[in-house]
N, C-alpha and C. Protein backbone atom coordinates (compact mmCIF):
# COMPACT_ATOMS: atom_id res chain seq x y z
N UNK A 1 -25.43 -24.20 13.04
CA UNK A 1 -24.74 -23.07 13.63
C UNK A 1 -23.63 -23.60 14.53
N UNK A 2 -22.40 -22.75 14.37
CA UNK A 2 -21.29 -23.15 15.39
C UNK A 2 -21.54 -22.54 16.51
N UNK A 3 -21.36 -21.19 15.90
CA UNK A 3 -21.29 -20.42 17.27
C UNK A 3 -22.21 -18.93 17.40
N UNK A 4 -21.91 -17.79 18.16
CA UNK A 4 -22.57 -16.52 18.30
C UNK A 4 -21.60 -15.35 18.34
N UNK A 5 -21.76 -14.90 17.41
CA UNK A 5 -21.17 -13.61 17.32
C UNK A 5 -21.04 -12.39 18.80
N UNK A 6 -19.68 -12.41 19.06
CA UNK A 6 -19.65 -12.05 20.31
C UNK A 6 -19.08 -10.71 20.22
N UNK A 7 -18.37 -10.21 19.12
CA UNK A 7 -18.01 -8.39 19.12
C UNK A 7 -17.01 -8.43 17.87
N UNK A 8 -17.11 -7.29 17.66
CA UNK A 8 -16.19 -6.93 16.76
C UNK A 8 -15.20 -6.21 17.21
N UNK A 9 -13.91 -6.53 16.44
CA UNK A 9 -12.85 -6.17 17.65
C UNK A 9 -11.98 -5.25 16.51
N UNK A 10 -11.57 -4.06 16.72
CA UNK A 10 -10.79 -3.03 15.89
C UNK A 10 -9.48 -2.92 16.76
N UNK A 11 -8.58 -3.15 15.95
CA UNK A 11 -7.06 -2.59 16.10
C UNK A 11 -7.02 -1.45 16.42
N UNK A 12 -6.39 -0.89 16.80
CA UNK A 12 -5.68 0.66 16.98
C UNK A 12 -4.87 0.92 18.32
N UNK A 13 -4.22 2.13 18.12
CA UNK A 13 -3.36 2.33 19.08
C UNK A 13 -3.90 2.77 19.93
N UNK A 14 -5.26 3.37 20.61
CA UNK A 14 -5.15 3.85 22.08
C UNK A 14 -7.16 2.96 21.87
N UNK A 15 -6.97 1.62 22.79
CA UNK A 15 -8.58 1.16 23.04
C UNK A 15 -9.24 2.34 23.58
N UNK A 16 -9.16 2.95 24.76
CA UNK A 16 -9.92 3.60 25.26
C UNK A 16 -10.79 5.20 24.96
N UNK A 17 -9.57 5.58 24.33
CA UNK A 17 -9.87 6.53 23.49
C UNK A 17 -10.92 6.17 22.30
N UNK A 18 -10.71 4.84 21.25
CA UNK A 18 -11.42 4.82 20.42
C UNK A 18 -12.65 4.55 21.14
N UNK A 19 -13.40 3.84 21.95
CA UNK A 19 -14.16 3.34 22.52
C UNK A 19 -14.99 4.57 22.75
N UNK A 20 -14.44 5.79 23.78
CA UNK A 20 -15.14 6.44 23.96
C UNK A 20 -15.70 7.50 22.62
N UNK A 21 -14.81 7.65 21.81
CA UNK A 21 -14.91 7.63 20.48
C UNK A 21 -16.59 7.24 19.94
N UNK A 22 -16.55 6.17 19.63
CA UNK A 22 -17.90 5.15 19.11
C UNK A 22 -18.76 5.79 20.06
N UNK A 23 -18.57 5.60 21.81
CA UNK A 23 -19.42 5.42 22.48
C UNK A 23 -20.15 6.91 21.88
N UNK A 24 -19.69 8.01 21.31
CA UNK A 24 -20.16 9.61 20.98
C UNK A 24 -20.97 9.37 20.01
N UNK A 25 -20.80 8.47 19.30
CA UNK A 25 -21.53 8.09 17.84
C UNK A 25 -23.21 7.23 18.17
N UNK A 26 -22.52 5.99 19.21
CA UNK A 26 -23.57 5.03 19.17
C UNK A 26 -23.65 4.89 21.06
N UNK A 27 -23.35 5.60 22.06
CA UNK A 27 -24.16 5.48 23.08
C UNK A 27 -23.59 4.35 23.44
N UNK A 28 -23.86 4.12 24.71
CA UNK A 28 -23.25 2.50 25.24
C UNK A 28 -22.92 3.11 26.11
N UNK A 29 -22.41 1.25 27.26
CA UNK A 29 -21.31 1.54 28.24
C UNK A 29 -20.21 1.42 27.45
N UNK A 30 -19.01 1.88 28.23
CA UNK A 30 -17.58 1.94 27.45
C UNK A 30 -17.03 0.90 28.88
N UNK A 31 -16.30 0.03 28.53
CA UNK A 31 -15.48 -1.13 29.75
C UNK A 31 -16.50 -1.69 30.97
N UNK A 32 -18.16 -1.77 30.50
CA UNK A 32 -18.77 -2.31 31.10
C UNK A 32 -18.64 -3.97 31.49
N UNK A 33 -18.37 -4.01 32.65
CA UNK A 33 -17.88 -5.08 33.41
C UNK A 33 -18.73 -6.89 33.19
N UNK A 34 -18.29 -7.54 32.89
CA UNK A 34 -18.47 -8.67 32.05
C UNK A 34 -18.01 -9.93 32.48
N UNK A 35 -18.70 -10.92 33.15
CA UNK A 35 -17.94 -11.82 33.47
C UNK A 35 -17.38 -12.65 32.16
N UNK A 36 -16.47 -13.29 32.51
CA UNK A 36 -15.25 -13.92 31.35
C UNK A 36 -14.59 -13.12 30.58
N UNK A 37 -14.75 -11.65 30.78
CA UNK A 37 -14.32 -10.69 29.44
C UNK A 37 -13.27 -9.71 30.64
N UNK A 38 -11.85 -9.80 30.08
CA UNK A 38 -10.98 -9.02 30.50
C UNK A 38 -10.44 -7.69 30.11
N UNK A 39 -10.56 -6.59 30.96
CA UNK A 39 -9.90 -5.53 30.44
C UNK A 39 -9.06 -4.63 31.27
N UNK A 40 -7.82 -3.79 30.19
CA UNK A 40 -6.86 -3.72 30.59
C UNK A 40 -6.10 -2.51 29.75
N UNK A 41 -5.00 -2.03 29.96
CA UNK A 41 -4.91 -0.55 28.96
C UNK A 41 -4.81 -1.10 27.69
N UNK A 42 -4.39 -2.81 27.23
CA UNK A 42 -4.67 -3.06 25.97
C UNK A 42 -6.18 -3.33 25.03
N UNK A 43 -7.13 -3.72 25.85
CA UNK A 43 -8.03 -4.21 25.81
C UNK A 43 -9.48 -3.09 25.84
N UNK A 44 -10.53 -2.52 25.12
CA UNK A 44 -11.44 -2.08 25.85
C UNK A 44 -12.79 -2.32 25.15
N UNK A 45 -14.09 -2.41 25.67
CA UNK A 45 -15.53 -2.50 24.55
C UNK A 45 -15.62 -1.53 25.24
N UNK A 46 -17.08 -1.65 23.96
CA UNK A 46 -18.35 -0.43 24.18
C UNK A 46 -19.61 -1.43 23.88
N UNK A 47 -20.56 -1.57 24.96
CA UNK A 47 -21.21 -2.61 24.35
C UNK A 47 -23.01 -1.23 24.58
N UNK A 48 -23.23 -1.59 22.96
CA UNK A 48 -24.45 -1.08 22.43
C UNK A 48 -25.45 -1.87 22.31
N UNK A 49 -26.57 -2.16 23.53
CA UNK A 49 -27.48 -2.94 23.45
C UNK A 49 -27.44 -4.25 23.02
N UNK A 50 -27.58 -5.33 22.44
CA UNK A 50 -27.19 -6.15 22.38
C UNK A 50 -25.59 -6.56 21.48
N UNK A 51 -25.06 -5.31 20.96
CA UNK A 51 -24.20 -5.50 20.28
C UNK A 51 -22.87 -5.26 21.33
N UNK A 52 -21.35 -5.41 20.64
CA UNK A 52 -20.11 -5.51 21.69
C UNK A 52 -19.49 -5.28 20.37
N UNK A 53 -18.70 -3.76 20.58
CA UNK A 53 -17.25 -3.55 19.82
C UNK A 53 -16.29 -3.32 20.70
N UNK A 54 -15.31 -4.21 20.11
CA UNK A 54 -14.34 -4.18 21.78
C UNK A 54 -12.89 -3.40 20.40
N UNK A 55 -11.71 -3.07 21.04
CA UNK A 55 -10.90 -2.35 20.49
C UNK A 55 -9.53 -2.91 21.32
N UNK A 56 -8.74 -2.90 20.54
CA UNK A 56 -6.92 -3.88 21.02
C UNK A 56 -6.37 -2.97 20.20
N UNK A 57 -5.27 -2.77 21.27
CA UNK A 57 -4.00 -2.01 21.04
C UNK A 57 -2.85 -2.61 20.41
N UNK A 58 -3.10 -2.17 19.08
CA UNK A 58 -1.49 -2.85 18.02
C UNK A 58 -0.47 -1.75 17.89
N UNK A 59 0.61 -2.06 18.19
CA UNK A 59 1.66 -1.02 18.37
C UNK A 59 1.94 -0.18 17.19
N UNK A 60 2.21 -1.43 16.27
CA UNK A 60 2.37 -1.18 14.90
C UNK A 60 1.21 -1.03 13.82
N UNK A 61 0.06 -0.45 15.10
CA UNK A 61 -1.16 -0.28 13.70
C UNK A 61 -0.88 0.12 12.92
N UNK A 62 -1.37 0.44 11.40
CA UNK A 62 -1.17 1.21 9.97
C UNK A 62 -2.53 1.45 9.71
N UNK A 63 -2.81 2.29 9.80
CA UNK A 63 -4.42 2.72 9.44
C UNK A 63 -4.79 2.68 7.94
N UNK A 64 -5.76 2.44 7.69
CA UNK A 64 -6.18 2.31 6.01
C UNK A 64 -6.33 3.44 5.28
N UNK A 65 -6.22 3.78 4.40
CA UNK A 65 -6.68 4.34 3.78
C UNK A 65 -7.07 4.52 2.57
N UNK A 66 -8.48 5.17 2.85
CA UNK A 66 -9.46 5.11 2.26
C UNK A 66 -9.41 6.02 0.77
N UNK A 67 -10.06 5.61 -0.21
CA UNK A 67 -9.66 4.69 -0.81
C UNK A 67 -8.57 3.78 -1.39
N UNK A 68 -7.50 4.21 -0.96
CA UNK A 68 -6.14 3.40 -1.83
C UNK A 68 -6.29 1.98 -1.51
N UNK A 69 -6.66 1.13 -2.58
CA UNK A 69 -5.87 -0.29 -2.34
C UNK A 69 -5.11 -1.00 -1.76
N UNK A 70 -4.01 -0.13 -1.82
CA UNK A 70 -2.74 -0.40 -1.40
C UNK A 70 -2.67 -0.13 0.49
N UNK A 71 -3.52 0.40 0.81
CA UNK A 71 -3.79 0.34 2.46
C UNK A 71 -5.45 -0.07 2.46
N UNK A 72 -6.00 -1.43 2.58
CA UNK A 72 -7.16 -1.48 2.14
C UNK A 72 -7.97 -1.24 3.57
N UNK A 73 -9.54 -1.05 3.97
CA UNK A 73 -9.94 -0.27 4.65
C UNK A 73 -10.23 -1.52 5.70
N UNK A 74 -10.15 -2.90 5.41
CA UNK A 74 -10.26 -3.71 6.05
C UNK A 74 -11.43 -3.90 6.32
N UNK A 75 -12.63 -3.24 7.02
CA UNK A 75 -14.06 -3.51 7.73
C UNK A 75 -14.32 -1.87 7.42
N UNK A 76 -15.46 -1.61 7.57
CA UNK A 76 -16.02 -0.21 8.13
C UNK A 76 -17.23 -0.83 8.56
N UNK A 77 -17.69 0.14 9.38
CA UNK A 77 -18.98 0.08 10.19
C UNK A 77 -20.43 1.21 9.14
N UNK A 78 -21.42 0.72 9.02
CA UNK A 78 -22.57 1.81 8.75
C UNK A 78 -23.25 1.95 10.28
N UNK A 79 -23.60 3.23 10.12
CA UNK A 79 -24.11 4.11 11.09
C UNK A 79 -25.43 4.45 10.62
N UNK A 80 -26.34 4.12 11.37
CA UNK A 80 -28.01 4.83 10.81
C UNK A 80 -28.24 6.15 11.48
N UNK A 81 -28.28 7.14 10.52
CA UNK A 81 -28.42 8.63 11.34
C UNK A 81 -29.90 9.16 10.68
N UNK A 82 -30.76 9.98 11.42
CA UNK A 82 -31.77 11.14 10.67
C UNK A 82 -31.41 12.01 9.52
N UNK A 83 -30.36 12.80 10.56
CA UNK A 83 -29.82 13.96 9.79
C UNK A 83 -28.54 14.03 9.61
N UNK A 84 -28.15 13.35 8.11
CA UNK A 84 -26.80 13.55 7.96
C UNK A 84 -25.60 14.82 8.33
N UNK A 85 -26.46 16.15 7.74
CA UNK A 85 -25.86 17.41 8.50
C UNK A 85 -25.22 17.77 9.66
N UNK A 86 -26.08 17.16 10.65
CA UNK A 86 -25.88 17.09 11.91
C UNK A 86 -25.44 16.47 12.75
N UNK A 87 -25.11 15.01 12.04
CA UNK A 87 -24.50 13.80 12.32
C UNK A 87 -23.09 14.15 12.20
N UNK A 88 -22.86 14.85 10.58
CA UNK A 88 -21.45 15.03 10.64
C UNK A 88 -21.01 15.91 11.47
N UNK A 89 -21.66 17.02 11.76
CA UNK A 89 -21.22 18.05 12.91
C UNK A 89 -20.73 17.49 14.04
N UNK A 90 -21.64 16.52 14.43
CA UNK A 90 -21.23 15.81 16.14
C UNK A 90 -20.10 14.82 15.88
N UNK A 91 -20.06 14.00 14.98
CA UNK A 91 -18.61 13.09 14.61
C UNK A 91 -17.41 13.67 14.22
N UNK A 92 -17.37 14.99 13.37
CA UNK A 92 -16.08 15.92 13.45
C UNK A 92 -16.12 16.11 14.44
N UNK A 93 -16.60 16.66 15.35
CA UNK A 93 -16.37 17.36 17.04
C UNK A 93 -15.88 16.40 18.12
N UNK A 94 -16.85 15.03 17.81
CA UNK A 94 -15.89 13.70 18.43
C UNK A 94 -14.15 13.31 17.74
N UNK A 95 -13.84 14.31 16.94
CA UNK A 95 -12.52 13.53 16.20
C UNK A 95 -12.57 12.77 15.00
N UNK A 96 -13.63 12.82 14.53
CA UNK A 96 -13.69 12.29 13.11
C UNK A 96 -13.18 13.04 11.36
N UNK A 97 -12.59 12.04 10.82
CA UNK A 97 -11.95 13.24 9.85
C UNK A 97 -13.18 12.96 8.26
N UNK A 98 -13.17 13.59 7.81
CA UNK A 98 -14.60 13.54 6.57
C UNK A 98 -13.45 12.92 5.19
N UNK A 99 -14.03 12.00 4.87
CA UNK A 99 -12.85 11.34 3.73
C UNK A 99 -13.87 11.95 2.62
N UNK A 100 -15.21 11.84 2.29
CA UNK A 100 -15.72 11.82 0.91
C UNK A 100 -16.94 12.27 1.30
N UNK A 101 -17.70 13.15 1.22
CA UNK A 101 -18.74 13.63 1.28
C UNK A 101 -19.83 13.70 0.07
N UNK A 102 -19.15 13.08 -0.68
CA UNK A 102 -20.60 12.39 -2.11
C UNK A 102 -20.93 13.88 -2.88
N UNK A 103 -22.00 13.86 -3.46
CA UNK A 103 -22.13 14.97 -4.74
C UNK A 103 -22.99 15.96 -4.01
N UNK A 104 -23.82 14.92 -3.03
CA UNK A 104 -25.36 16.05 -2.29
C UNK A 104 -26.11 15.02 -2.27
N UNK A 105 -26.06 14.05 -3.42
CA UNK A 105 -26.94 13.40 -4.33
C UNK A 105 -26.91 11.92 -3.56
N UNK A 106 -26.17 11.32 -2.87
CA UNK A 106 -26.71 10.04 -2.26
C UNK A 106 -26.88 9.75 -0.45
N UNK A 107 -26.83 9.00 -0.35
CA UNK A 107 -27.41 8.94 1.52
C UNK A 107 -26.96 8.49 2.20
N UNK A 108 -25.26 8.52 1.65
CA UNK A 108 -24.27 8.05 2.80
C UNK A 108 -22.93 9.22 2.54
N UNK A 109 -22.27 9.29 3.49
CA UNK A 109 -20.83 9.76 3.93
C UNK A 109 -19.89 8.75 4.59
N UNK A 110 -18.29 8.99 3.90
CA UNK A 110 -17.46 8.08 4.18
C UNK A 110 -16.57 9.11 5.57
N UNK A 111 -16.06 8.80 6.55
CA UNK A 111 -15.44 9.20 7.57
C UNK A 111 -14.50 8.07 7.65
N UNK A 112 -13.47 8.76 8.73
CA UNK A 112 -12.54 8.01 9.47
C UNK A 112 -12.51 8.22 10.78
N UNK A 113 -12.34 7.34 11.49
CA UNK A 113 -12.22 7.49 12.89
C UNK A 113 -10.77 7.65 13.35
N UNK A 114 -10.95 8.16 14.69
CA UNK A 114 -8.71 9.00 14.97
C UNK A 114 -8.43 7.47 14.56
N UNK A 115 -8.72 6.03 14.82
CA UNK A 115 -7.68 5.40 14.73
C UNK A 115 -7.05 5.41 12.80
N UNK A 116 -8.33 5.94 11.98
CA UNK A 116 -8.22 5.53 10.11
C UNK A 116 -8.35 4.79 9.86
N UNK A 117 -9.69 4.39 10.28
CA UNK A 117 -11.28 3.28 10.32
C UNK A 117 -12.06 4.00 9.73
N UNK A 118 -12.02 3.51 8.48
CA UNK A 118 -13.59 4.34 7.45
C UNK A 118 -15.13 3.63 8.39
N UNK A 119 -15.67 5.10 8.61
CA UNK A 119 -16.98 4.27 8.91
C UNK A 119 -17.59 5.57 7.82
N UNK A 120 -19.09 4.89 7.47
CA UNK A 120 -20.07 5.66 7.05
C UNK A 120 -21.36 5.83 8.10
N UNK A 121 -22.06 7.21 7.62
CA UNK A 121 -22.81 8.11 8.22
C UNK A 121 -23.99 7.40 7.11
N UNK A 122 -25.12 6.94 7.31
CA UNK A 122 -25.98 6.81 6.33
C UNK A 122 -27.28 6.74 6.60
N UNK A 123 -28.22 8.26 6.03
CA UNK A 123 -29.41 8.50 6.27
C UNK A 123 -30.41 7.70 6.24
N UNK A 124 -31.33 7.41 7.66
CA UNK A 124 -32.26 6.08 7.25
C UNK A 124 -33.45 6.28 6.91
């Protein structure tokens, strides 16, 4: 082993916004204070129990989209939810836009987050 996985870090244009964003989805502190870890209006995490998604401000983000190739989605995140129904209710209401909602028939949903970060919703 080299090293330890220390966060995952998403582009977009406003950190703080997305942060609190996630934080609606998955709970956390949002810019919980960290020694060696700097933050700043470019810079922000959300750290979820032992995990850290931190978020940087690219001017010139281009958000993906989902599915075209031609803007590929880069990363998405899975989300473990109960109730998909209800999951999607609270993530549209946080700002989430519904890209693909499947037939009925399988146990995930594709979303985007405001920055146009596919994450999925997926029943555990």
């Amino acid at each position: 082993m080299i090293g330890t996985l220390q966060c995952v870090v998403l582009d977009c244009p406003d950190p703080q916004a997305l942060a609190r964003f996630y934080k609606g989805i998955l709970g956390g502190d949002v810019d919980k204070p960290v020694p060696g870890w700097s933050l700043d209006d470019d810079w922000s995490t959300l750290h979820t129990g032992g995990q850290v998604l931190a978020f940087q401000r690219a001017q010139d983000h281009r958000p993906p989209r989902w599915p075209d190739p031609e803007h590929p989605q880069q990363f998405h995140l899975d989300v473990g939810v109960a109730d998909l129904d209800r999951a999607e209710r609270e993530v549209l209401a946080l700002g989430a836009t519904l890209l693909d909602a499947g037939d009925g028939s399988r146990s995930w949903r594709v979303y985007a987050d405001p920055a146009g970060h596919p994450f999925c919703l997926v029943r555990e």
